[in-house]
C-alpha atoms as a PDB file:
ATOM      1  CA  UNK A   1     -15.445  17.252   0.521  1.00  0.00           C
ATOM      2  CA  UNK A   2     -16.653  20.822   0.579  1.00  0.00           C
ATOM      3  CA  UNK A   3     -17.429  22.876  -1.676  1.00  0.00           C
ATOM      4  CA  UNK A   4     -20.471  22.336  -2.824  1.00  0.00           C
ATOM      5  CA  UNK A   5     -19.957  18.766  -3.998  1.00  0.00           C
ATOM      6  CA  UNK A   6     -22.618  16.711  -5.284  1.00  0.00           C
ATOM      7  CA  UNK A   7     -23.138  13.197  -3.705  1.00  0.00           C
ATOM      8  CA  UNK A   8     -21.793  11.483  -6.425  1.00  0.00           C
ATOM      9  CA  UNK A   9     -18.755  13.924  -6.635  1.00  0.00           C
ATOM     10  CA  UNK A  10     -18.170  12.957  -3.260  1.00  0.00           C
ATOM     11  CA  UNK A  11     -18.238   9.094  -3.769  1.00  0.00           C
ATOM     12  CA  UNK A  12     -16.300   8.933  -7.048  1.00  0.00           C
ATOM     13  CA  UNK A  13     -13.428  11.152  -4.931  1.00  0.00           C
ATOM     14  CA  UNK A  14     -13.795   8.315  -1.938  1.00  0.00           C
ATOM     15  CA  UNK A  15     -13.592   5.023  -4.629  1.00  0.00           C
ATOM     16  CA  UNK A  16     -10.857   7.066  -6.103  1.00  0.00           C
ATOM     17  CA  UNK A  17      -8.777   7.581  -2.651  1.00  0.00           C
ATOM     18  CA  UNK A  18      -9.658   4.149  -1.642  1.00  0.00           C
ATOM     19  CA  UNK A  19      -8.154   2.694  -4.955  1.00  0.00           C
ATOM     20  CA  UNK A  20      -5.353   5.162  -4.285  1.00  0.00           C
ATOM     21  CA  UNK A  21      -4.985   3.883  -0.751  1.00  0.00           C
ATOM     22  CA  UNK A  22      -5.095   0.229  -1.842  1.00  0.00           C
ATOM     23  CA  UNK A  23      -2.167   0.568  -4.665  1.00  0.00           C
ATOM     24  CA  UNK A  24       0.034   2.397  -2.505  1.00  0.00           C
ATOM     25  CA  UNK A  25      -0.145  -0.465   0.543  1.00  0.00           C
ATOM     26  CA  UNK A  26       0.047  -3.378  -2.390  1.00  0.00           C
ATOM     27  CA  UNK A  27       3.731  -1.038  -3.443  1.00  0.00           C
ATOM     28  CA  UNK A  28       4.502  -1.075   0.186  1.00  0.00           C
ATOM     29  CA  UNK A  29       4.921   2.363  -0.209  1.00  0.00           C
ATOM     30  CA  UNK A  30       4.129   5.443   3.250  1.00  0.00           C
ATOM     31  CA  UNK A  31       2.495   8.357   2.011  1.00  0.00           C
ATOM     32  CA  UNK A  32       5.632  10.131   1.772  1.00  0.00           C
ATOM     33  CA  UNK A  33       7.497   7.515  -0.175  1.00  0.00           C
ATOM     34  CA  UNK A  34       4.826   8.004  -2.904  1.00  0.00           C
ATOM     35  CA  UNK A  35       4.553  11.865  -3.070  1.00  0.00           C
ATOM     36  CA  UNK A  36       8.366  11.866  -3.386  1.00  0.00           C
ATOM     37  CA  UNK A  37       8.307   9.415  -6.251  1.00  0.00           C
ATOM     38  CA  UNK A  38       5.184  11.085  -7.800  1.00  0.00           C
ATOM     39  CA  UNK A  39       7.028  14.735  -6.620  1.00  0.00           C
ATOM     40  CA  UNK A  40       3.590  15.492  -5.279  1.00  0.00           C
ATOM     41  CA  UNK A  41       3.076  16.669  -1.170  1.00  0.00           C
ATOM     42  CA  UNK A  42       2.579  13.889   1.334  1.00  0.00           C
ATOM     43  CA  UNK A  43      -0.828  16.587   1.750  1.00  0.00           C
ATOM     44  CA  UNK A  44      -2.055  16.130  -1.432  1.00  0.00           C
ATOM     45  CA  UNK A  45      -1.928  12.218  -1.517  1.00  0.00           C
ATOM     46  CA  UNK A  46      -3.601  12.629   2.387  1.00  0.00           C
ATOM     47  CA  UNK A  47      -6.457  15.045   0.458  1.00  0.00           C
ATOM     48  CA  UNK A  48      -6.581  12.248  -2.566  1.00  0.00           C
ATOM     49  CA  UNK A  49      -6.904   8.707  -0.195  1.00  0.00           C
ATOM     50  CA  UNK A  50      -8.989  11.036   2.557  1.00  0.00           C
ATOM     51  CA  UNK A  51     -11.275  11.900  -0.308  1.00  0.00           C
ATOM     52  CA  UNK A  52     -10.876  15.279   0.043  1.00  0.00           C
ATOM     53  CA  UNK A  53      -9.722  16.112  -3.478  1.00  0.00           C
ATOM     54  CA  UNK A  54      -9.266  14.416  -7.106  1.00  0.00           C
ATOM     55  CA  UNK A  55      -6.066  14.964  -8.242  1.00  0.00           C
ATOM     56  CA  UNK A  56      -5.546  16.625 -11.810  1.00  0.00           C
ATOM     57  CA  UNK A  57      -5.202  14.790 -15.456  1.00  0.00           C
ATOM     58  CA  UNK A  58      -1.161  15.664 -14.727  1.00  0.00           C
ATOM     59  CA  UNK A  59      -1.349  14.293 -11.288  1.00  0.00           C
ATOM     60  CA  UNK A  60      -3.149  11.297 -12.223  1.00  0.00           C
ATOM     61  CA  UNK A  61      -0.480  10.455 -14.127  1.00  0.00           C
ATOM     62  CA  UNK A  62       2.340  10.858 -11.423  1.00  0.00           C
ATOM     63  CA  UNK A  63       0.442   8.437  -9.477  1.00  0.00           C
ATOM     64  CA  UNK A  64      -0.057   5.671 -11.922  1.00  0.00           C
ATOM     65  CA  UNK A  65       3.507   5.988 -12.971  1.00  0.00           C
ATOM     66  CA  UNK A  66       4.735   6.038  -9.336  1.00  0.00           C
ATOM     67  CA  UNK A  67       2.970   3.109  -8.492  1.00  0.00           C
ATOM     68  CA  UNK A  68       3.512   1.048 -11.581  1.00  0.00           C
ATOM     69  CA  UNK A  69      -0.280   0.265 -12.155  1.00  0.00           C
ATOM     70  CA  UNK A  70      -2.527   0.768 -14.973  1.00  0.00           C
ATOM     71  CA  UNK A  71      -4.700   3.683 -14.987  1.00  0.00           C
ATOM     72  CA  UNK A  72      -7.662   1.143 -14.547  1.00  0.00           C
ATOM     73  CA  UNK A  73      -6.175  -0.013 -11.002  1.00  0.00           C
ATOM     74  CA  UNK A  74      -7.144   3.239  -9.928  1.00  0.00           C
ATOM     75  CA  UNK A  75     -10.277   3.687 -11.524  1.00  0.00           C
ATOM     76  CA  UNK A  76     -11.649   0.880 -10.268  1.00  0.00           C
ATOM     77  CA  UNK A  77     -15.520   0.895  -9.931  1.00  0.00           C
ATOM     78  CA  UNK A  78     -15.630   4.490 -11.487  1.00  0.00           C
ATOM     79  CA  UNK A  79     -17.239   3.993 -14.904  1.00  0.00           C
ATOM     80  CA  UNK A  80     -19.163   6.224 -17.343  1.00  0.00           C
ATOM     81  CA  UNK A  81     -21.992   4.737 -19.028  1.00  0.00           C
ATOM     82  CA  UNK A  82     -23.425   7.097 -21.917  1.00  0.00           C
ATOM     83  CA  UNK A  83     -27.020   7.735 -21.986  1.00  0.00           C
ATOM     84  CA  UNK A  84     -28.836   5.349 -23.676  1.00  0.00           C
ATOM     85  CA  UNK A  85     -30.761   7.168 -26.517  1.00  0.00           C
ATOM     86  CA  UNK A  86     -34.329   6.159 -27.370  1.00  0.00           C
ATOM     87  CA  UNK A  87     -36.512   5.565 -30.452  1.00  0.00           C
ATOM     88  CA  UNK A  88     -34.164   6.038 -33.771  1.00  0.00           C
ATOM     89  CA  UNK A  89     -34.761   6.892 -37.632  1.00  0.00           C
ATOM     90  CA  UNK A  90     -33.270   5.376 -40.868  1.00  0.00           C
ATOM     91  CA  UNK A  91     -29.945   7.059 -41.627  1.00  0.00           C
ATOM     92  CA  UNK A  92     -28.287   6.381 -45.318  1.00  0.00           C
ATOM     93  CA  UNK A  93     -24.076   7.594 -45.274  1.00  0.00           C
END
């Protein structure tokens, strides 16, 4: 990915088009069969599995509802862990 992308950027859009990639061989679904079920280009899932792009919230959900998988499926191994806060004082609600 170009752009300026950060290392991480780049790995979470790899695990993502890997995931991608995995779902759409378990549908036995081409590239094409996808995009036209997801009414996305055949480029864009290419740019998604190649790592090349994330797709958009709106996207996202064309391609979990094309595929018939849970948005977890292809998620997997991307995570967000909050920052874990030190020290702490008394608080009365």
């Amino acid at each position: 990915m170009a752009g300026g992308k950060t290392d991480l950027e780049i790995q979470i859009a790899e695990r993502f088009g890997a995931n991608l990639a995995k779902q759409r061989k378990a549908a036995g679904l081409h590239q094409l069969q996808l995009a036209e079920r997801a009414r996305l280009g055949r480029e864009q899932i290419n740019a998604f599995e190649c790592g090349r792009n994330l797709p958009r919230f709106e996207n996202f959900v064309k391609l979990v509802g094309a595929l018939g998988v849970s948005p977890e499926a292809l998620m997997d191994g991307i995570s967000w862990k909050p920052p874990v806060t030190t020290g702490g004082e008394m608080d009365v609600s």
